[in-house]
C-alpha atoms as a PDB file:
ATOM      1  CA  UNK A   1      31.755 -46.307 -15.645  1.00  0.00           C
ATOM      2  CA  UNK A   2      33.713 -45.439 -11.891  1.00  0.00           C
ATOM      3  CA  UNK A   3      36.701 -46.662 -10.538  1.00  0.00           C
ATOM      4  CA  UNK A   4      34.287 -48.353  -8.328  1.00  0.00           C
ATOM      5  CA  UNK A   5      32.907 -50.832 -10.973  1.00  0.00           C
ATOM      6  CA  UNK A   6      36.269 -51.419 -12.035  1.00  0.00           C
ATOM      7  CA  UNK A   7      37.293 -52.713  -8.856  1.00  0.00           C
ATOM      8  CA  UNK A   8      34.447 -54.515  -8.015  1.00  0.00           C
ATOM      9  CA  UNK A   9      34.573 -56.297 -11.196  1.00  0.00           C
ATOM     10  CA  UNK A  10      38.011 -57.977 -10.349  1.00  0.00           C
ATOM     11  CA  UNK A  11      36.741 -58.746  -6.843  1.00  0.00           C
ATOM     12  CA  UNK A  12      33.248 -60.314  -8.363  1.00  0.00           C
ATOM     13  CA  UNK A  13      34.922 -62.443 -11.412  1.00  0.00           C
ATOM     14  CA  UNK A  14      37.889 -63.517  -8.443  1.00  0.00           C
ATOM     15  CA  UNK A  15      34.905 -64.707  -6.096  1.00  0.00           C
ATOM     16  CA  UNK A  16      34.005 -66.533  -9.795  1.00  0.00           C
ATOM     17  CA  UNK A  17      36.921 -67.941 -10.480  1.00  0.00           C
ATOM     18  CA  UNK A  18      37.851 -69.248  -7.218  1.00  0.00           C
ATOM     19  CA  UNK A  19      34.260 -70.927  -7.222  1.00  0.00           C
ATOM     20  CA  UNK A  20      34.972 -72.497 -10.234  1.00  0.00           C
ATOM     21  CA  UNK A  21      38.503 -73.525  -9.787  1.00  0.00           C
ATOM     22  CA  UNK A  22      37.316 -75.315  -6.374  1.00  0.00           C
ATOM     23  CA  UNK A  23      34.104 -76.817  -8.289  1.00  0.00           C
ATOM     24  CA  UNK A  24      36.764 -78.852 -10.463  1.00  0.00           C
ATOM     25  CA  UNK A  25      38.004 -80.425  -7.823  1.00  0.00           C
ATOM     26  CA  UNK A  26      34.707 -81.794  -6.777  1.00  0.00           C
ATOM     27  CA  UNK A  27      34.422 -85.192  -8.523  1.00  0.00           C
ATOM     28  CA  UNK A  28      29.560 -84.510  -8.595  1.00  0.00           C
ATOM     29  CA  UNK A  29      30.626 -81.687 -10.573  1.00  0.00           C
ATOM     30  CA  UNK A  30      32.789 -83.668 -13.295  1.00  0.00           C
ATOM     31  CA  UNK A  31      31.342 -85.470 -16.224  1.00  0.00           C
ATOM     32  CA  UNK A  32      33.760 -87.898 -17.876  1.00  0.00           C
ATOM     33  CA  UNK A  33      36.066 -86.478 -20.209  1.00  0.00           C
ATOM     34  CA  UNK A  34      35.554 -87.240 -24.076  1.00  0.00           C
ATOM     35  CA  UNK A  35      38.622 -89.270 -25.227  1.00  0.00           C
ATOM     36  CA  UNK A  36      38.893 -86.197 -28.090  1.00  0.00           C
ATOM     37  CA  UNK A  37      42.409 -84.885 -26.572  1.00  0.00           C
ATOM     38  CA  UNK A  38      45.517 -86.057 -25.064  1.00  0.00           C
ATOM     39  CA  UNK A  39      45.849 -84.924 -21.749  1.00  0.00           C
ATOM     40  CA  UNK A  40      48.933 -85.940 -19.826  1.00  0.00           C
ATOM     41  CA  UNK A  41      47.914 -84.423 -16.616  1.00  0.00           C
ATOM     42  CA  UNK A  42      44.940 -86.156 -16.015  1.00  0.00           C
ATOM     43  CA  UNK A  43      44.253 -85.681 -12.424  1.00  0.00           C
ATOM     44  CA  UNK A  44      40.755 -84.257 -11.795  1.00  0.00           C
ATOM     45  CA  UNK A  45      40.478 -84.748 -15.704  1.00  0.00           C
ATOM     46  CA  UNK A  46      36.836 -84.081 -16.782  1.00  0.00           C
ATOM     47  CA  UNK A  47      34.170 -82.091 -17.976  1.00  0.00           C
ATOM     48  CA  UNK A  48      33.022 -79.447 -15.523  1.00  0.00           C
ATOM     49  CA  UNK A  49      29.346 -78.853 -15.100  1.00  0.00           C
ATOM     50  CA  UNK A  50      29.061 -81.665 -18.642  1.00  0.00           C
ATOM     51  CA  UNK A  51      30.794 -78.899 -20.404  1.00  0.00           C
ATOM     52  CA  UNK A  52      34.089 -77.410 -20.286  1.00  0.00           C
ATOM     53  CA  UNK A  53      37.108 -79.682 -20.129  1.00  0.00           C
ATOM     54  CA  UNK A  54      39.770 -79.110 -16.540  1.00  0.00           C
ATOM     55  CA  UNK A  55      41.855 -81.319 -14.751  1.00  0.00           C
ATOM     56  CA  UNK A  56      44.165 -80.219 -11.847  1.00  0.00           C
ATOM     57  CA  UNK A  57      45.963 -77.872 -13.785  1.00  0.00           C
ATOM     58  CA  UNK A  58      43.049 -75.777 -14.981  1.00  0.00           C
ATOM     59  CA  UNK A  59      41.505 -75.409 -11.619  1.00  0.00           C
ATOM     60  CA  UNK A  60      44.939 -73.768 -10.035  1.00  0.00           C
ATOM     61  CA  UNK A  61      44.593 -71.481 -12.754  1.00  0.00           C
ATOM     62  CA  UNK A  62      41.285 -70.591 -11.931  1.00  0.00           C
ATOM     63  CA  UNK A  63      41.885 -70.237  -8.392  1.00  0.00           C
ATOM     64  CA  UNK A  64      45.116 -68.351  -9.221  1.00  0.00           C
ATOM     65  CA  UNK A  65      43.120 -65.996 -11.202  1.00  0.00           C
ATOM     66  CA  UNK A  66      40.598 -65.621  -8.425  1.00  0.00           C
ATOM     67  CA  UNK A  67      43.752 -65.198  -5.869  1.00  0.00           C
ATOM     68  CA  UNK A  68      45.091 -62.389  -7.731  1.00  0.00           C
ATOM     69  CA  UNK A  69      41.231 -60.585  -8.118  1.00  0.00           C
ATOM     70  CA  UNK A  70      40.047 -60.721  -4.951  1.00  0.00           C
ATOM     71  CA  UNK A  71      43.923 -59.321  -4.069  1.00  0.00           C
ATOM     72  CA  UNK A  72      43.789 -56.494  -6.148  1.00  0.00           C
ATOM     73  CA  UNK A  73      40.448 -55.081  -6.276  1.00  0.00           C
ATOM     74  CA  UNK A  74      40.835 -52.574  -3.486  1.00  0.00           C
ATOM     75  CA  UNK A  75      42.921 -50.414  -5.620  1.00  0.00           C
ATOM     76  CA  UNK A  76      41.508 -48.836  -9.069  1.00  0.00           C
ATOM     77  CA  UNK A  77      44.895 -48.845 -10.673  1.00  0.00           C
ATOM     78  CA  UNK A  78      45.966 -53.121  -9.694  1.00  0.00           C
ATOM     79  CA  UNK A  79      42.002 -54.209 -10.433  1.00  0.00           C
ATOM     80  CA  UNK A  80      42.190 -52.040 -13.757  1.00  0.00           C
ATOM     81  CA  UNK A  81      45.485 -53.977 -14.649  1.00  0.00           C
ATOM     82  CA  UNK A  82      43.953 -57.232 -13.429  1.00  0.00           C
ATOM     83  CA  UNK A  83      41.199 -56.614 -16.543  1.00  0.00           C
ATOM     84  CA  UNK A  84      43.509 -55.701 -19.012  1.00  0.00           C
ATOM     85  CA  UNK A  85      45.997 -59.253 -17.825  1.00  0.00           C
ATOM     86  CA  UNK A  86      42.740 -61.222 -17.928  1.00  0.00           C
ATOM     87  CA  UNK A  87      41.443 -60.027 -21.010  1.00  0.00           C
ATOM     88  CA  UNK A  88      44.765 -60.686 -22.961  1.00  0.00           C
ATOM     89  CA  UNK A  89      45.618 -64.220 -21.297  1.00  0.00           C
ATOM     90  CA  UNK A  90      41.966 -65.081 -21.788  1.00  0.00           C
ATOM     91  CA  UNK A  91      41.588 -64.161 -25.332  1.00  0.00           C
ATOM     92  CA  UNK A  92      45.292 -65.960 -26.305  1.00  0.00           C
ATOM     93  CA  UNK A  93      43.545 -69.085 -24.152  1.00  0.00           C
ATOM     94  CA  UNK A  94      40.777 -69.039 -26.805  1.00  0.00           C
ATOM     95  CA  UNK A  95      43.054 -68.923 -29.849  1.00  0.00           C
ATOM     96  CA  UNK A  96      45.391 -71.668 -28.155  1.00  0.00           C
ATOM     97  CA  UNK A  97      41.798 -73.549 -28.051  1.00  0.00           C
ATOM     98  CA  UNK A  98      41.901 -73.653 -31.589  1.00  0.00           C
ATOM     99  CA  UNK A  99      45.340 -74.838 -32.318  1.00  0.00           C
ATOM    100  CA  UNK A 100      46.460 -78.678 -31.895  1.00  0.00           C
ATOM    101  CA  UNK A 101      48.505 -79.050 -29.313  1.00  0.00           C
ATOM    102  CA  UNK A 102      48.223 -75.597 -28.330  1.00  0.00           C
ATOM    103  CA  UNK A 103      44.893 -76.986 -27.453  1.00  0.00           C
ATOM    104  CA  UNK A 104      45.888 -78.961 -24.243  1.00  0.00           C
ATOM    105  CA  UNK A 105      48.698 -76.206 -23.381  1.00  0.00           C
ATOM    106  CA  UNK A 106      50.953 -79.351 -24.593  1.00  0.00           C
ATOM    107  CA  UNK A 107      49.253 -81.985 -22.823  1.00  0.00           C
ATOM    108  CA  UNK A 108      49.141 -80.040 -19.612  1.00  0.00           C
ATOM    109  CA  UNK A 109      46.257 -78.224 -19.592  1.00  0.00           C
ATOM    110  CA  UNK A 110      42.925 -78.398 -21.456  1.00  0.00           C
ATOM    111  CA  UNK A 111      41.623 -75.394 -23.664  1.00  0.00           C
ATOM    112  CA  UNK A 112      39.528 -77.064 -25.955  1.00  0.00           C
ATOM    113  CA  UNK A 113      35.109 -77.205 -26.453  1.00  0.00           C
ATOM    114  CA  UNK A 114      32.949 -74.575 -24.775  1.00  0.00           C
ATOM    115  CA  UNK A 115      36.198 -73.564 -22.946  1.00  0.00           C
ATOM    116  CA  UNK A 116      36.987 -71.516 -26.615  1.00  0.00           C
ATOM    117  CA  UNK A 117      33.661 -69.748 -26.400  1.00  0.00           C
ATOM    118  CA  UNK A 118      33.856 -69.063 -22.103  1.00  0.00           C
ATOM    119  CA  UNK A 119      37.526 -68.014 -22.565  1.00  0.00           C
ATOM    120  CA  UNK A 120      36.074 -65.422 -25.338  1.00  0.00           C
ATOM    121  CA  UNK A 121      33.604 -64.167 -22.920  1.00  0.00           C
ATOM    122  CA  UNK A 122      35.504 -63.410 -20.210  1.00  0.00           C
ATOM    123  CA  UNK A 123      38.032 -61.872 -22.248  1.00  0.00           C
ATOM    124  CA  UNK A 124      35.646 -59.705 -23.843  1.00  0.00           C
ATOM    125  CA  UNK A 125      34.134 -58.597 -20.268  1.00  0.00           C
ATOM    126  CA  UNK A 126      37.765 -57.748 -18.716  1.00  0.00           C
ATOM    127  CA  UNK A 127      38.400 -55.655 -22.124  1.00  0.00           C
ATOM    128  CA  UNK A 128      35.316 -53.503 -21.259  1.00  0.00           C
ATOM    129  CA  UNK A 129      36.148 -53.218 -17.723  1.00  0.00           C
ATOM    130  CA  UNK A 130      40.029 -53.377 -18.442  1.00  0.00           C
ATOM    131  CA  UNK A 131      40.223 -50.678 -21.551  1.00  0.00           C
ATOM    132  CA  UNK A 132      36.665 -48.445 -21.688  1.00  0.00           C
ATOM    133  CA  UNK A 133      36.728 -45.154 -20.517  1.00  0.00           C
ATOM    134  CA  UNK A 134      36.745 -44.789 -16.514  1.00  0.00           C
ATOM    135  CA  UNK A 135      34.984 -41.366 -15.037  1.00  0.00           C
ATOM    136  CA  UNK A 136      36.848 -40.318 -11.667  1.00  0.00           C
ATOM    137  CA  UNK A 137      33.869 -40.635  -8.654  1.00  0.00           C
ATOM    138  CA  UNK A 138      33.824 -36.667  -8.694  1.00  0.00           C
ATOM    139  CA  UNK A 139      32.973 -36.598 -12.830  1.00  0.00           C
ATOM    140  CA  UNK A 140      30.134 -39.349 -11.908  1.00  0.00           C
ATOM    141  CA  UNK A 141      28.829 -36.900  -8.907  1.00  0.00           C
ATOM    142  CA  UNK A 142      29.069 -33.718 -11.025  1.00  0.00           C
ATOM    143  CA  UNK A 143      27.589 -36.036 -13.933  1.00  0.00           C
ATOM    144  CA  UNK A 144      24.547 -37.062 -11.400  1.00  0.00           C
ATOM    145  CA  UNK A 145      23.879 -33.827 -10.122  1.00  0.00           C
ATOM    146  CA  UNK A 146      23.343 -32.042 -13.479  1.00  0.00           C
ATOM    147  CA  UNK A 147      20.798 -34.654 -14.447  1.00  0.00           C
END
């Protein structure tokens, strides 16, 4: 892998997230929330795409997350520490998604369904991109050039 993937990793998953954090403020996206949690903040309260539960709260968190990609991605070092944050606040999300209360970040912010299993995933992809081995661009030329 190059610095190059690295950083276009946190600009491509900050294009995501900003996408998805504006989606949940689009009432055709939003299925009605299952009565399964108590949610306090219940503006924009719903079921994204019939699936995972947001309200206001969520969506700033997914445009903050975007925000802070699309920022960073034009330096190796920031987008590489962008995948390591992500991959640690994403993979506590998911454990919080199991835990009562924890669940709805305390009534503030839901973390519960197919949220556990998305949160997972994109933890799992920042890891890779956050923690595997990066080849400087020269390594990847002198590695192309012998092949």
């Amino acid at each position: 892998m190059s610095t190059s993937t690295v950083r276009y990793f946190a600009l491509v998953l900050g294009i995501i997230f900003i996408v998805v954090g504006i989606a949940g403020f689009v009432p055709g996206f939003l299925a009605e929330p299952v009565p399964e949690n108590d949610v306090v903040a219940e503006g924009a309260f719903g079921r994204l795409f019939g699936l995972f539960p947001v309200n206001w709260l969520h969506n700033l968190v997914h445009v903050a997350f975007g925000v802070w990609g699309i920022a960073v991605y034009r330096r190796f070092y920031a987008a590489r520490t962008y995948a390591k944050a992500v991959a640690v606040i994403y993979a506590v999300f998911a454990i919080m998604g199991f835990i009562p209360m924890l669940n709805t970040t305390f009534g503030l912010i839901p973390l519960y369904g197919h949220d556990i299993w998305l949160h997972l995933l994109i933890a799992a992809a920042a890891a890779y991109f956050g923690f595997a081995r990066v080849q400087s661009e020269g390594e990847v030329k002198r590695t192309e050039s012998a092949i």
